[in-house]
Structure formats: C-alpha cells, structure tokens
N, C-alpha and C. Protein backbone atom coordinates (compact mmCIF):
# COMPACT_ATOMS: atom_id res chain seq x y z
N UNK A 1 0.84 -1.19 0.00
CA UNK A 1 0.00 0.00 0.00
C UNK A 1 0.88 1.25 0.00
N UNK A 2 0.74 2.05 -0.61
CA UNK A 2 1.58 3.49 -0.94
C UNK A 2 0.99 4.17 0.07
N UNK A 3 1.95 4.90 0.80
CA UNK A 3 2.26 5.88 1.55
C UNK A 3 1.61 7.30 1.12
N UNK A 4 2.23 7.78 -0.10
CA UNK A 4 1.91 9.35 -0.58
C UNK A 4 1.15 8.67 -1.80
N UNK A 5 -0.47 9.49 -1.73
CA UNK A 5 -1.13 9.18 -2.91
C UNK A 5 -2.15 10.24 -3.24
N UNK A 6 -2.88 10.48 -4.00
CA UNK A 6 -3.65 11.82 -4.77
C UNK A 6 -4.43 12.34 -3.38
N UNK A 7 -4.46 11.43 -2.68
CA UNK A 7 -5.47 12.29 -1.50
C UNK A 7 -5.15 12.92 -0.76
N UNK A 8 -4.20 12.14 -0.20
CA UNK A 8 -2.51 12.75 0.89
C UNK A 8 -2.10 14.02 0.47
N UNK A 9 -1.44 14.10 -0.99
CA UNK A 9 -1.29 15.02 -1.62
C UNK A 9 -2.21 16.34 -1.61
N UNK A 10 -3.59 16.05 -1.78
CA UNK A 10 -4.49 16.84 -2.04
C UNK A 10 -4.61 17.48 -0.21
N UNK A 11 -4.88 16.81 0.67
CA UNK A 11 -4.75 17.28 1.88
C UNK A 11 -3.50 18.06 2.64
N UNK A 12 -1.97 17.37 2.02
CA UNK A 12 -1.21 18.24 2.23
C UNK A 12 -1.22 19.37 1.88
N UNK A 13 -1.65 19.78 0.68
CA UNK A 13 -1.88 21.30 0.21
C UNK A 13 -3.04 21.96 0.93
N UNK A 14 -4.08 21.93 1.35
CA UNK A 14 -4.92 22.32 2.16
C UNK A 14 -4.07 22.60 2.90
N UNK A 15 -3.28 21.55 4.11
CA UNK A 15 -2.95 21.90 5.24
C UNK A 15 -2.02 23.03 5.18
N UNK A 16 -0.86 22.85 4.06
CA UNK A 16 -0.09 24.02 3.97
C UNK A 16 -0.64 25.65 3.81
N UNK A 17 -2.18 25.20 3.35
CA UNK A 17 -2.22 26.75 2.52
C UNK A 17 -3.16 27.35 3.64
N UNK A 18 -3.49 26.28 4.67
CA UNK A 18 -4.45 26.70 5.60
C UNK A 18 -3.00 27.25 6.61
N UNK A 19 -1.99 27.01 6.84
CA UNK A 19 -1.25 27.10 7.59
C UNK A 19 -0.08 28.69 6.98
N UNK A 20 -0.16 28.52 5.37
CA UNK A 20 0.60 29.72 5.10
C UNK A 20 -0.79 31.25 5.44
N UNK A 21 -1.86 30.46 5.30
CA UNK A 21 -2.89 31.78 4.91
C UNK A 21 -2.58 32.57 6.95
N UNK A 22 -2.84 31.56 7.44
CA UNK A 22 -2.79 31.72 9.40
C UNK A 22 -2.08 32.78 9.26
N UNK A 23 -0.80 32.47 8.70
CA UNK A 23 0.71 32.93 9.23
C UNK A 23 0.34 34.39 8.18
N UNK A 24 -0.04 34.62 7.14
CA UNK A 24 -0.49 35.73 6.31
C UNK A 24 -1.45 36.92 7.14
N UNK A 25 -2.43 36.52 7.67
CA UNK A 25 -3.12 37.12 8.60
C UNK A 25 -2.34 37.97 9.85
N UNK A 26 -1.45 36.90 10.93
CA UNK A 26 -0.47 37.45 11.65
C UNK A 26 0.26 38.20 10.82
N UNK A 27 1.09 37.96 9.67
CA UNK A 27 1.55 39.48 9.48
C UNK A 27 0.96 40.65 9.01
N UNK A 28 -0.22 40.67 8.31
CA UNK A 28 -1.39 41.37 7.98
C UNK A 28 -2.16 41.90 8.94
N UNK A 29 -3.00 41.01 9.84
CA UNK A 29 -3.95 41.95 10.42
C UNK A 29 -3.61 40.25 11.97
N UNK A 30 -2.47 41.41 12.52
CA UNK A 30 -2.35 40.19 13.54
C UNK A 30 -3.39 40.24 14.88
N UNK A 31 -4.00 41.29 15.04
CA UNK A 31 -5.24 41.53 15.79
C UNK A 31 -6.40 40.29 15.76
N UNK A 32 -6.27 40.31 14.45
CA UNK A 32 -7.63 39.07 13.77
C UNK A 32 -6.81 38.00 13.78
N UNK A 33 -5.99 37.55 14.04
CA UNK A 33 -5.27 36.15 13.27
C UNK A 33 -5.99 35.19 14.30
N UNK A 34 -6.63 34.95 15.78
CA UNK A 34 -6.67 34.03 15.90
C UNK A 34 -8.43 33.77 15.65
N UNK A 35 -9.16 34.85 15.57
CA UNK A 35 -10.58 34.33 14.97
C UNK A 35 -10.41 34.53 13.55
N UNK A 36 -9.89 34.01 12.70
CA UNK A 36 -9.82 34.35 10.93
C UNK A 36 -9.05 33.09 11.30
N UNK A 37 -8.29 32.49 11.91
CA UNK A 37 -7.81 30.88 12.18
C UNK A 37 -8.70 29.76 12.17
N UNK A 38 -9.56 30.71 13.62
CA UNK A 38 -10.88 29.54 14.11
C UNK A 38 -11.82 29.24 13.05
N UNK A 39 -12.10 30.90 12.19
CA UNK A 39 -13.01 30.60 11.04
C UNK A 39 -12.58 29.59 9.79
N UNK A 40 -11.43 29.51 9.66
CA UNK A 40 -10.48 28.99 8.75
C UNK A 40 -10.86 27.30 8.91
N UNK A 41 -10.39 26.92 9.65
CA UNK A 41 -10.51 25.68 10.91
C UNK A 41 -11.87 25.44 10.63
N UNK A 42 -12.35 25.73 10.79
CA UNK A 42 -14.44 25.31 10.99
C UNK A 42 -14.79 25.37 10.08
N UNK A 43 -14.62 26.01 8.73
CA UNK A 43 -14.86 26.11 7.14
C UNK A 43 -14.60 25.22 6.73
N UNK A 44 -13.45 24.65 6.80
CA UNK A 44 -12.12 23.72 5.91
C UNK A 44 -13.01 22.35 5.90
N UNK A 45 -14.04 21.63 7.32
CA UNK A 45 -14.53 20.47 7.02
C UNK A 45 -15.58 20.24 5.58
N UNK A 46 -16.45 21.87 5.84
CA UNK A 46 -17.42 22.10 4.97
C UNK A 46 -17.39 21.96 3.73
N UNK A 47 -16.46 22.95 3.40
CA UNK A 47 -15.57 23.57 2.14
C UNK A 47 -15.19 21.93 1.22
N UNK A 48 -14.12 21.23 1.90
CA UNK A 48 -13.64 20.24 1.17
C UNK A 48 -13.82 18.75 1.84
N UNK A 49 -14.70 18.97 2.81
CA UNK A 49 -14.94 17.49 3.41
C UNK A 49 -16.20 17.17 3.21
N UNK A 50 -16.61 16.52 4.36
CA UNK A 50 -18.06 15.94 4.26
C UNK A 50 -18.61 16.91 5.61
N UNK A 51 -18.30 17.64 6.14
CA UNK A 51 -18.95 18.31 7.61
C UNK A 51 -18.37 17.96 8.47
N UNK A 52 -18.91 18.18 9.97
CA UNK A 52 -18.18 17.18 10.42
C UNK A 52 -18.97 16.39 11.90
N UNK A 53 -18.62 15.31 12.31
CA UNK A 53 -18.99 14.79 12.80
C UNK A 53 -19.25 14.98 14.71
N UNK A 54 -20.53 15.59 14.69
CA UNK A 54 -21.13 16.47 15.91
C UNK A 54 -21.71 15.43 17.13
N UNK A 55 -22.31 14.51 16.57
CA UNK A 55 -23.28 13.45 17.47
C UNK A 55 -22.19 12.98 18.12
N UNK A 56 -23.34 13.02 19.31
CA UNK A 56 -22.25 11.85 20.22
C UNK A 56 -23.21 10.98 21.47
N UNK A 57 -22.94 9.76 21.80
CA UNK A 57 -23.68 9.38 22.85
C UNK A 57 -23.20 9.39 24.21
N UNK A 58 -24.35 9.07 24.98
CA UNK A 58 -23.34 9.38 26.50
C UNK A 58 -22.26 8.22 26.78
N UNK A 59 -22.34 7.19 26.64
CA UNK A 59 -21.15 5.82 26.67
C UNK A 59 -19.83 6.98 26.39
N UNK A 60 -19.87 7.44 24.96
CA UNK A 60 -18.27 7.69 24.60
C UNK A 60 -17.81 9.12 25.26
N UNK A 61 -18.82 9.69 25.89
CA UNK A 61 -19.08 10.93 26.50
C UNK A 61 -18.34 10.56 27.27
N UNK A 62 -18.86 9.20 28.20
CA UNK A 62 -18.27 9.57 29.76
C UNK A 62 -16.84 8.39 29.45
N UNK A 63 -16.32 7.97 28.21
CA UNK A 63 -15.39 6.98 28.09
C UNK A 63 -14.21 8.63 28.01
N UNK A 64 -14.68 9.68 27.31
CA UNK A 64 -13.77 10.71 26.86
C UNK A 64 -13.31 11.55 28.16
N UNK A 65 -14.04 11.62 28.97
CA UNK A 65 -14.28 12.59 30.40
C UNK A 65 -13.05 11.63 30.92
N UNK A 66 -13.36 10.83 31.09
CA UNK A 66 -12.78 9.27 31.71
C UNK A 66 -10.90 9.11 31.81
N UNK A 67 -11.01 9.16 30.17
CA UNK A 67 -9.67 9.28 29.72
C UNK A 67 -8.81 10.09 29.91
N UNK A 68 -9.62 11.92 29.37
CA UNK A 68 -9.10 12.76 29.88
C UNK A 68 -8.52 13.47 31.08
N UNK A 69 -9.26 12.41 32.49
CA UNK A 69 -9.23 13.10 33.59
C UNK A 69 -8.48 11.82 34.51
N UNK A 70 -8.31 11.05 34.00
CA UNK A 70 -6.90 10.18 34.43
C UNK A 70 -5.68 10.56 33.68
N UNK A 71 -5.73 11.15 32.16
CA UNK A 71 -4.36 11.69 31.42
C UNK A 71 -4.02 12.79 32.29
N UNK A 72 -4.69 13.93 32.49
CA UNK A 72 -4.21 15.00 32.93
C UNK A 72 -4.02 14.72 34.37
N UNK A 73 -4.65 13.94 34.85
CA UNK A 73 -4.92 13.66 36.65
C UNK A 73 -3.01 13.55 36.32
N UNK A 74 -2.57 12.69 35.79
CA UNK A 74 -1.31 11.74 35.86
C UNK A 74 -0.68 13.38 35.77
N UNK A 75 -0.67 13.77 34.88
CA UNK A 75 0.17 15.10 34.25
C UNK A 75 -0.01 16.08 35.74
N UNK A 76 -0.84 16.49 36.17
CA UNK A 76 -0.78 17.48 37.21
C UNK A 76 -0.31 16.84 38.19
N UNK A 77 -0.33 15.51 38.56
CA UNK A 77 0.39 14.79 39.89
C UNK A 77 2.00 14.98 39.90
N UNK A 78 2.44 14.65 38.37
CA UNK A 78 3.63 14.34 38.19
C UNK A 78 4.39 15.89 38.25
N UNK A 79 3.33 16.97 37.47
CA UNK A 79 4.23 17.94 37.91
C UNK A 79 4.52 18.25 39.31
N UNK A 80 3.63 18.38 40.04
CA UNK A 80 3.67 18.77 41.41
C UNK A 80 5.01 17.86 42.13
N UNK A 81 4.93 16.45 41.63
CA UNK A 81 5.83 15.56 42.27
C UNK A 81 7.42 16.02 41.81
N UNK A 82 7.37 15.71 40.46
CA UNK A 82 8.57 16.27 39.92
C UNK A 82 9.20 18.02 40.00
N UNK A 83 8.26 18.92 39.64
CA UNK A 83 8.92 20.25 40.18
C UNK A 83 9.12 20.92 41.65
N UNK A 84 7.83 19.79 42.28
CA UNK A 84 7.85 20.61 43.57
C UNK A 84 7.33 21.68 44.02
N UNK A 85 6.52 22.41 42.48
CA UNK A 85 5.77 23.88 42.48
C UNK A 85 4.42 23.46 42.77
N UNK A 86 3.89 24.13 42.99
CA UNK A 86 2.26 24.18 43.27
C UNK A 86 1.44 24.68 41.41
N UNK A 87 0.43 23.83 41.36
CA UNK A 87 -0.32 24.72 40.11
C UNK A 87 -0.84 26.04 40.21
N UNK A 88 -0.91 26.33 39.56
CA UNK A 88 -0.96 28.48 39.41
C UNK A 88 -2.25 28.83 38.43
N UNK A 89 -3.45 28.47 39.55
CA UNK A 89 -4.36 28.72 38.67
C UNK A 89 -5.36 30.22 38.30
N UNK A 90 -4.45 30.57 39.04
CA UNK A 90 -4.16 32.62 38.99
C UNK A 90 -4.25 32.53 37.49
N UNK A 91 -3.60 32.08 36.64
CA UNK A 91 -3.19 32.65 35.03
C UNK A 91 -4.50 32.46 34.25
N UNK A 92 -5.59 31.78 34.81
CA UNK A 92 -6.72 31.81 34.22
C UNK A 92 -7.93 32.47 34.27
N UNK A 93 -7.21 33.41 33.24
CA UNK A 93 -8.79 34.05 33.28
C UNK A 93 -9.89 33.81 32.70
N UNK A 94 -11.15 34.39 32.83
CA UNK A 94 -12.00 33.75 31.83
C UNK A 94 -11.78 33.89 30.25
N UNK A 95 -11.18 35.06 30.10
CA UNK A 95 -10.73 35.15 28.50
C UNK A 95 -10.12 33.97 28.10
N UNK A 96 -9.07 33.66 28.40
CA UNK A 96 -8.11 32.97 28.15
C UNK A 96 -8.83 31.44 28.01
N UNK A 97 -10.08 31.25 28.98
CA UNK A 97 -10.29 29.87 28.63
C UNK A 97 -11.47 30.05 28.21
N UNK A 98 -12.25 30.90 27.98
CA UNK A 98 -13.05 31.18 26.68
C UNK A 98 -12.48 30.66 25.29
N UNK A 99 -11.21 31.30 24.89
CA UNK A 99 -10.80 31.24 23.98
C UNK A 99 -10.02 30.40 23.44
N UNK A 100 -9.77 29.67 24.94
CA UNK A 100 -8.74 28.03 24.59
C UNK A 100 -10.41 27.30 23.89
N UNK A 101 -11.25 27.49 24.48
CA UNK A 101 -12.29 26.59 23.94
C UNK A 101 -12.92 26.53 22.90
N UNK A 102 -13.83 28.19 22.90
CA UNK A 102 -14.23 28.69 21.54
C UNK A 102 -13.21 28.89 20.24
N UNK A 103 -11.91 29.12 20.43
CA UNK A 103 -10.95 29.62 19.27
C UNK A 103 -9.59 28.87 19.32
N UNK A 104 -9.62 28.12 19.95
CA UNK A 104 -8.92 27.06 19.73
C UNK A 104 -9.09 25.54 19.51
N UNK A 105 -9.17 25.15 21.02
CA UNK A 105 -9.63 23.66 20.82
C UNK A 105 -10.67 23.37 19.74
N UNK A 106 -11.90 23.98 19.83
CA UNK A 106 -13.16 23.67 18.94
C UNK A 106 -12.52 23.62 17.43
N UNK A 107 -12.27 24.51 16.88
CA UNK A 107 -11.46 24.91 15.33
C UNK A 107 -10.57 23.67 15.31
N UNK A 108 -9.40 23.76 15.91
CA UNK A 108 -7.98 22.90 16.00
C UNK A 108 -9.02 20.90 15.67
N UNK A 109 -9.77 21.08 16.47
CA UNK A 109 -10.12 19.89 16.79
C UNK A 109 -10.81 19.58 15.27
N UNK A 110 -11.65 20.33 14.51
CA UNK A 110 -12.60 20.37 13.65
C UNK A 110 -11.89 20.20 12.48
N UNK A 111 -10.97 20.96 12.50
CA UNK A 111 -9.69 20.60 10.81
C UNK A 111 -8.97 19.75 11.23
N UNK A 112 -7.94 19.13 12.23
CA UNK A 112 -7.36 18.30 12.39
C UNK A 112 -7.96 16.61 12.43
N UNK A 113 -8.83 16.84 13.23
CA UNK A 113 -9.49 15.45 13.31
C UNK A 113 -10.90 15.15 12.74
N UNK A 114 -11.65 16.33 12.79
CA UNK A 114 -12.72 16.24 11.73
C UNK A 114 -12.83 16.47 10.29
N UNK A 115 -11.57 16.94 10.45
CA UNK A 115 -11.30 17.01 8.42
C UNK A 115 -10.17 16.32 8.16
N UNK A 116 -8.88 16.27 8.74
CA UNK A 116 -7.57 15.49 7.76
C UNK A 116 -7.81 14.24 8.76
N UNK A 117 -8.01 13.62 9.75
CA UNK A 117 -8.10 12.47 10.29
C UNK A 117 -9.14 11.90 9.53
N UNK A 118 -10.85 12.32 9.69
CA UNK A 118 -11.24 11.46 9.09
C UNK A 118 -10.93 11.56 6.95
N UNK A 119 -10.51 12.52 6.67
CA UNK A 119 -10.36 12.25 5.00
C UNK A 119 -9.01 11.29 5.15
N UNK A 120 -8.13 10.84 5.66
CA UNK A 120 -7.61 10.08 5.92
C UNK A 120 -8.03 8.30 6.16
N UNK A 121 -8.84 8.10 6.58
CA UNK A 121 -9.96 7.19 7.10
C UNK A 121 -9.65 6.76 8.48
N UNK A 122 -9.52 7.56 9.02
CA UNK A 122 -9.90 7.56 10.42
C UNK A 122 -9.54 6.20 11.11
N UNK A 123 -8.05 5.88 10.69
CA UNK A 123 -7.58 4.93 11.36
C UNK A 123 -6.74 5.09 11.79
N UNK A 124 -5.30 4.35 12.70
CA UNK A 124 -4.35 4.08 13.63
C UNK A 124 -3.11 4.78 12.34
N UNK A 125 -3.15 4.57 11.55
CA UNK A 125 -2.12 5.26 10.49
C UNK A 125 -2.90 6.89 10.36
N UNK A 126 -4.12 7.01 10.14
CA UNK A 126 -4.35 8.29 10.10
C UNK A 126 -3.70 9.05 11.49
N UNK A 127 -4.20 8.59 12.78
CA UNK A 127 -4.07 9.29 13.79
C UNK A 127 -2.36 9.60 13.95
N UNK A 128 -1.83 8.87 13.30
CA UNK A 128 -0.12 8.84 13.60
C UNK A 128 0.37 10.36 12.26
N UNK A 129 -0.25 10.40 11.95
CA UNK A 129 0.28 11.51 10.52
C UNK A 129 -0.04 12.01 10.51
N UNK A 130 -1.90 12.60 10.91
CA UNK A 130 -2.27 13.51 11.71
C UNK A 130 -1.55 14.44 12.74
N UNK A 131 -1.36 13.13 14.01
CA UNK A 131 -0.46 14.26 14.99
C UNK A 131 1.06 14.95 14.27
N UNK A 132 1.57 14.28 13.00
CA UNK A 132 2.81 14.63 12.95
C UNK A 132 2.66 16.30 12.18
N UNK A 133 0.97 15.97 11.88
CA UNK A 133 1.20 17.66 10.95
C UNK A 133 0.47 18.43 12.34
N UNK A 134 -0.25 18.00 13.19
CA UNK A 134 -0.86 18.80 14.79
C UNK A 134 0.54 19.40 15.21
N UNK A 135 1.95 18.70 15.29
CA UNK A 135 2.82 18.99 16.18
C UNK A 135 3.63 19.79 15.05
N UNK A 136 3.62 19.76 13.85
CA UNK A 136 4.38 20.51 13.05
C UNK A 136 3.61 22.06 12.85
N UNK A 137 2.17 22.20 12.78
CA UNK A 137 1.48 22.97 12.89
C UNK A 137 1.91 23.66 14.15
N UNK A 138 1.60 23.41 15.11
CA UNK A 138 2.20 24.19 16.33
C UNK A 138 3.57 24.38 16.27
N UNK A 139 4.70 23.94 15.87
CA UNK A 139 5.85 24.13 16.17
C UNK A 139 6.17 25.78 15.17
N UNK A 140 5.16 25.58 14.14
CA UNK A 140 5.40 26.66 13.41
C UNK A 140 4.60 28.08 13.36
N UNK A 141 3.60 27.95 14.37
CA UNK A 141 2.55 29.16 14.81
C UNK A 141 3.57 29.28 15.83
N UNK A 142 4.00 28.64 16.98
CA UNK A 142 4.37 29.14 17.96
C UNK A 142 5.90 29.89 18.13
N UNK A 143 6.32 29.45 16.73
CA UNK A 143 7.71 30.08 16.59
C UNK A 143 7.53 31.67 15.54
N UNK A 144 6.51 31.81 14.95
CA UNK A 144 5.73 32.37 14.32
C UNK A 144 5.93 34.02 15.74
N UNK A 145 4.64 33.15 16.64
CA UNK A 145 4.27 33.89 17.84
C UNK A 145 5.07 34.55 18.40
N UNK A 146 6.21 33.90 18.72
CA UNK A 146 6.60 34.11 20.08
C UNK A 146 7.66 34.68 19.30
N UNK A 147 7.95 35.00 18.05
CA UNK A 147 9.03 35.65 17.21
C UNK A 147 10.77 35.16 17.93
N UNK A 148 10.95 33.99 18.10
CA UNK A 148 11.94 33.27 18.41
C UNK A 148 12.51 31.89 17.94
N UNK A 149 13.61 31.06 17.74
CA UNK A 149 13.39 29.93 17.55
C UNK A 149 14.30 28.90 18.59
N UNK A 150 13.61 29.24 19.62
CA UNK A 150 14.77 28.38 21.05
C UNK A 150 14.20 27.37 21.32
N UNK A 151 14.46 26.91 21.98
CA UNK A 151 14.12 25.46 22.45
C UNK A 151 13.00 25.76 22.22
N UNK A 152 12.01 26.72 23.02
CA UNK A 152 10.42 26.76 23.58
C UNK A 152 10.04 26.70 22.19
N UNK A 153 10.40 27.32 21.11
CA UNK A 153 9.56 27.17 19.98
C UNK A 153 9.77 25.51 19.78
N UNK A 154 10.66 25.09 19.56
CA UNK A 154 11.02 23.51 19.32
C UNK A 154 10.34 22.83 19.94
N UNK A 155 10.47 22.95 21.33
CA UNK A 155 9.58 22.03 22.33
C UNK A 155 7.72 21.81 21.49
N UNK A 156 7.34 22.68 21.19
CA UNK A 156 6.12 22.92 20.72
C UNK A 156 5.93 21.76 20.02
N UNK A 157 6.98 20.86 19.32
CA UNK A 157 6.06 19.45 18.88
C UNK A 157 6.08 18.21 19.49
N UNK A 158 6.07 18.61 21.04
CA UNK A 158 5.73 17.61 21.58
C UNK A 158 3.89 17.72 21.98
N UNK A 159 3.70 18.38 21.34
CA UNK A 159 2.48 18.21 21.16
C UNK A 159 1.74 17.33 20.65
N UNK A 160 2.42 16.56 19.80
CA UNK A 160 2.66 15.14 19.15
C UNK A 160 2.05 14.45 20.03
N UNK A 161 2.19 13.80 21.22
CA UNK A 161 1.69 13.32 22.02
C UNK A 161 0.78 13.08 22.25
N UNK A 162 -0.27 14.62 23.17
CA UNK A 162 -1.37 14.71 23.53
C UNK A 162 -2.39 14.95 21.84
N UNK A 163 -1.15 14.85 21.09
CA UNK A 163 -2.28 14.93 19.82
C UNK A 163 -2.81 13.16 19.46
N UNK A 164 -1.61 12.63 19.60
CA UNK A 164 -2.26 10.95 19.87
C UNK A 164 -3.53 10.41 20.46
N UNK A 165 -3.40 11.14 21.85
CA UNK A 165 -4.91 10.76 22.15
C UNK A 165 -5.88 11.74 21.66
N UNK A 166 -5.62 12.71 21.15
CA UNK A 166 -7.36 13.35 20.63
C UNK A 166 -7.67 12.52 19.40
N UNK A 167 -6.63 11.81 18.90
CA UNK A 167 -6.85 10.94 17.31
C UNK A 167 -7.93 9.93 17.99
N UNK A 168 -7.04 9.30 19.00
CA UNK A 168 -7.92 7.76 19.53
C UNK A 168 -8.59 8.39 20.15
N UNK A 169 -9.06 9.32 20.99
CA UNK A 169 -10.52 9.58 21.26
C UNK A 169 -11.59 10.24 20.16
N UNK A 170 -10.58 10.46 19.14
CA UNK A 170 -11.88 10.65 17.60
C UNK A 170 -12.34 9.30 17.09
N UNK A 171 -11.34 8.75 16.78
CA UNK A 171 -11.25 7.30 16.44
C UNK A 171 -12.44 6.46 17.04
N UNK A 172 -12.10 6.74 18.32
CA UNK A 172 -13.01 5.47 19.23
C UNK A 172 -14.50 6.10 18.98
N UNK A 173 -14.71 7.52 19.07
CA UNK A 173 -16.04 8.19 19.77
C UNK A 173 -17.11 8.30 18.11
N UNK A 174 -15.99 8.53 16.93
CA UNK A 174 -16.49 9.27 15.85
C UNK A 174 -16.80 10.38 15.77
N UNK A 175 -16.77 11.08 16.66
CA UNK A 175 -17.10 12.33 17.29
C UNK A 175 -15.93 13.68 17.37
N UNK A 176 -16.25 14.77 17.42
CA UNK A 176 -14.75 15.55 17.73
C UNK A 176 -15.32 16.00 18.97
N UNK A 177 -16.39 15.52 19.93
CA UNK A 177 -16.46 16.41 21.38
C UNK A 177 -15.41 16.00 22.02
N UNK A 178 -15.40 14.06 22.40
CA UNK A 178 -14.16 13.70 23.01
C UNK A 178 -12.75 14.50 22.34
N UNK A 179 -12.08 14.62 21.62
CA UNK A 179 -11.12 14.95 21.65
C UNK A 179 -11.07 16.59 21.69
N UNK A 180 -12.42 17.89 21.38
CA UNK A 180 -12.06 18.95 21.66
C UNK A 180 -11.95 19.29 23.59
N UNK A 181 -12.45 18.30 24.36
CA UNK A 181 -12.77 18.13 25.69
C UNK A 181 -11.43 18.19 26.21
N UNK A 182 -10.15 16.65 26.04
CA UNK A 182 -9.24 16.57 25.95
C UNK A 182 -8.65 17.90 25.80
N UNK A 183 -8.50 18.45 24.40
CA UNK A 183 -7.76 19.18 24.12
C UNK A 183 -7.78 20.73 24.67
N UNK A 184 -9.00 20.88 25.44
CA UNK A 184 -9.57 22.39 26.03
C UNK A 184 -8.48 22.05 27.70
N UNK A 185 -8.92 20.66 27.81
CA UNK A 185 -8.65 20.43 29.52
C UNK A 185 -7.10 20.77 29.58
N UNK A 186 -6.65 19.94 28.64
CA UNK A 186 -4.83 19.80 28.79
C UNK A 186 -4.00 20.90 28.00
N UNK A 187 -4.99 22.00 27.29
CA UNK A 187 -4.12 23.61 27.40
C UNK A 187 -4.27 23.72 28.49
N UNK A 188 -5.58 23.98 29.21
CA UNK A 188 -5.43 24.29 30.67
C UNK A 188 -4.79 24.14 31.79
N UNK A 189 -4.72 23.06 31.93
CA UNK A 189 -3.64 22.22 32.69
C UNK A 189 -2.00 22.59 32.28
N UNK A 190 -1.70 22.81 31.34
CA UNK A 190 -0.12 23.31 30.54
C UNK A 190 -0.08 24.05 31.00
N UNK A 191 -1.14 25.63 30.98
CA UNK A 191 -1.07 26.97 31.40
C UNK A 191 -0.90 26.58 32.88
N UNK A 192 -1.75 26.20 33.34
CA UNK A 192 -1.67 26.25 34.84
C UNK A 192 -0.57 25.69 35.47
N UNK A 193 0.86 25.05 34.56
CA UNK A 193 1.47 24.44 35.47
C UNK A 193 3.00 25.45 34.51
N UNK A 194 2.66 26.17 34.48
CA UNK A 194 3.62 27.42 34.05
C UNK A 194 3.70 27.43 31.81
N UNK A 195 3.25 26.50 31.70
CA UNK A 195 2.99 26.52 30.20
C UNK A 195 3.15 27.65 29.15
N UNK A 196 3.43 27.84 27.94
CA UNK A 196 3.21 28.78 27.65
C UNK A 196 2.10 28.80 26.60
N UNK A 197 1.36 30.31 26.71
CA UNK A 197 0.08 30.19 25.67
C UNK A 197 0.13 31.47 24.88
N UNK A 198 0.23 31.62 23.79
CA UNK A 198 0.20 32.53 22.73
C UNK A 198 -0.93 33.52 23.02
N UNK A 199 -1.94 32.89 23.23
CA UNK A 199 -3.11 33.92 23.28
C UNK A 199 -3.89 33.71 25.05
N UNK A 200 -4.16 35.31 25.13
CA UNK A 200 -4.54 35.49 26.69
C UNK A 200 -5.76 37.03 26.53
C-alpha cells in the first residue's frame, strides 16, 4: 500500500495553505489572526470534506471525560511531584479559557481530526500523521508567535503526544467532542502548570 497518494497530496496542500494563509493574517492583520484561524478551521470540514462529525452518545461521553481526567490527573500529579511547584491557577482568566475553547480547541479539533483524520480514514495510520502535521502545525505558529526559535519554539512538537490521544478519542467516539474536551482540559492544565500560551 503506498504511503503518498492523490489524497494525501491533495490534503497536504490544504494543510499548507491553511497554515501559510494563518501565518499571512499574523503578518497582515495580527489583531484578527486568531478568529480568521478559528473561522479557517471550521470552514475547511465544509468547504472540502463531508462536515463534520457532531453526534455523540453518552457511553463515549463519559469513556472521553474518563480518559481525559486520568491523562491529565497523571500530568498534574507528576508535575507537582517532579517540580515541587504548586499549580498556578491565577493565570486563568475567563478570557483565556473562553478562547482556549471557543478559538482554539473547537477549530484545532474540527480541521485536524474532523477534516484530515477522518479524510484520511480515520484509522491508527491516520491518527499517527495527523499528529505529525498537529505537532508541526504548532511548532510553526508558535515560533511564528513568540518571534523566536529556542528550544520553547522547538519544544512545541511535543504536542505530538497529547495529539495521539485526541486521534484515539476521535477514532473510538467518531465524534470531535471527546477529543475537543481533551484538548480544552490539557491547554489548561499546561497553562496552569507554568505553560506557555500565545493567546490570553
């Protein structure tokens, strides 16, 4: 079975041009760049997919809650254990997690896994090539952002990771609530444990 084929292809260019247009906006009208992102993001299923996939039942509801809140449970234990700092949940304001939800997670979740995961077919190879363009995507907004290229911009694709499980909680649920849930909880959790976040 071939690796790179007319569809791959056809989605890589989306992703690039959805990713050069982002970065066009920030230098254009960087005020707007992150709702002209979100709109970008939420179009893209419509535009060249099939929509995207909204339903959900309570089983995968409370399988996603489930997952998420033993992943992060582990992540906030370990920081506390390993740094020794306390979480700092001072840095949250309501803006900030307004907008992790409405203008990030929701969008992020909707083109990544509701448009190139499932045009992919929404399997264990999709979710793996998926996260590799989730963590390349961030590595290149956030170096973008933060107008630097040090470690912290680098670090940014370990996002790779927590992008694994929003695949298998799309995967499993069919749904993008489980994985925009995930993905709202564990910015939060990042910020709160000194993280850094582009937008506040």
């Amino acid at each position: 079975m071939r690796i790179f084929n007319k569809k791959l292809a056809r989605l890589l260019i989306i992703y690039f041009g959805v990713i050069a247009l982002i970065y066009l906006f920030l230098l254009l009208l960087p005020q707007y760049v992150l709702t002209m992102a979100a709109i970008i993001f939420l179009a893209i299923p419509y535009i060249f997919g099939k929509g995207l996939r909204l339903g959900i039942n309570q089983k995968n509801l409370v399988f996603s809650l489930l997952v998420t809140l033993v992943l992060i449970g582990i992540y906030l234990s370990s920081f506390t254990l390993v740094s020794g700092r306390n979480i700092n949940y001072s840095v949250l304001s309501f803006a900030l997690i307004f907008n992790h939800l409405v203008a990030i997670s929701l969008p992020e979740e909707a083109f990544f896994r509701g448009f190139l995961q499932e045009e992919l077919g929404n399997d264990i190879k999709s979710i793996f090539m998926v996260s590799v363009l989730f963590a390349l995507g961030h590595m290149i907004t956030i170096c973008a952002f933060s107008g630097h290229f040090g470690l912290h911009c680098i670090s940014a694709f370990l996002t790779f990771l927590p992008s694994l499980v929003m695949g298998f909680l799309y995967y499993k649920t069919k749904s993008i609530w489980g994985s925009v849930i995930f993905h709202f909880l564990a910015n939060i959790a990042y910020i709160s444990t000194g993280g850094y976040s582009v937008f506040y």
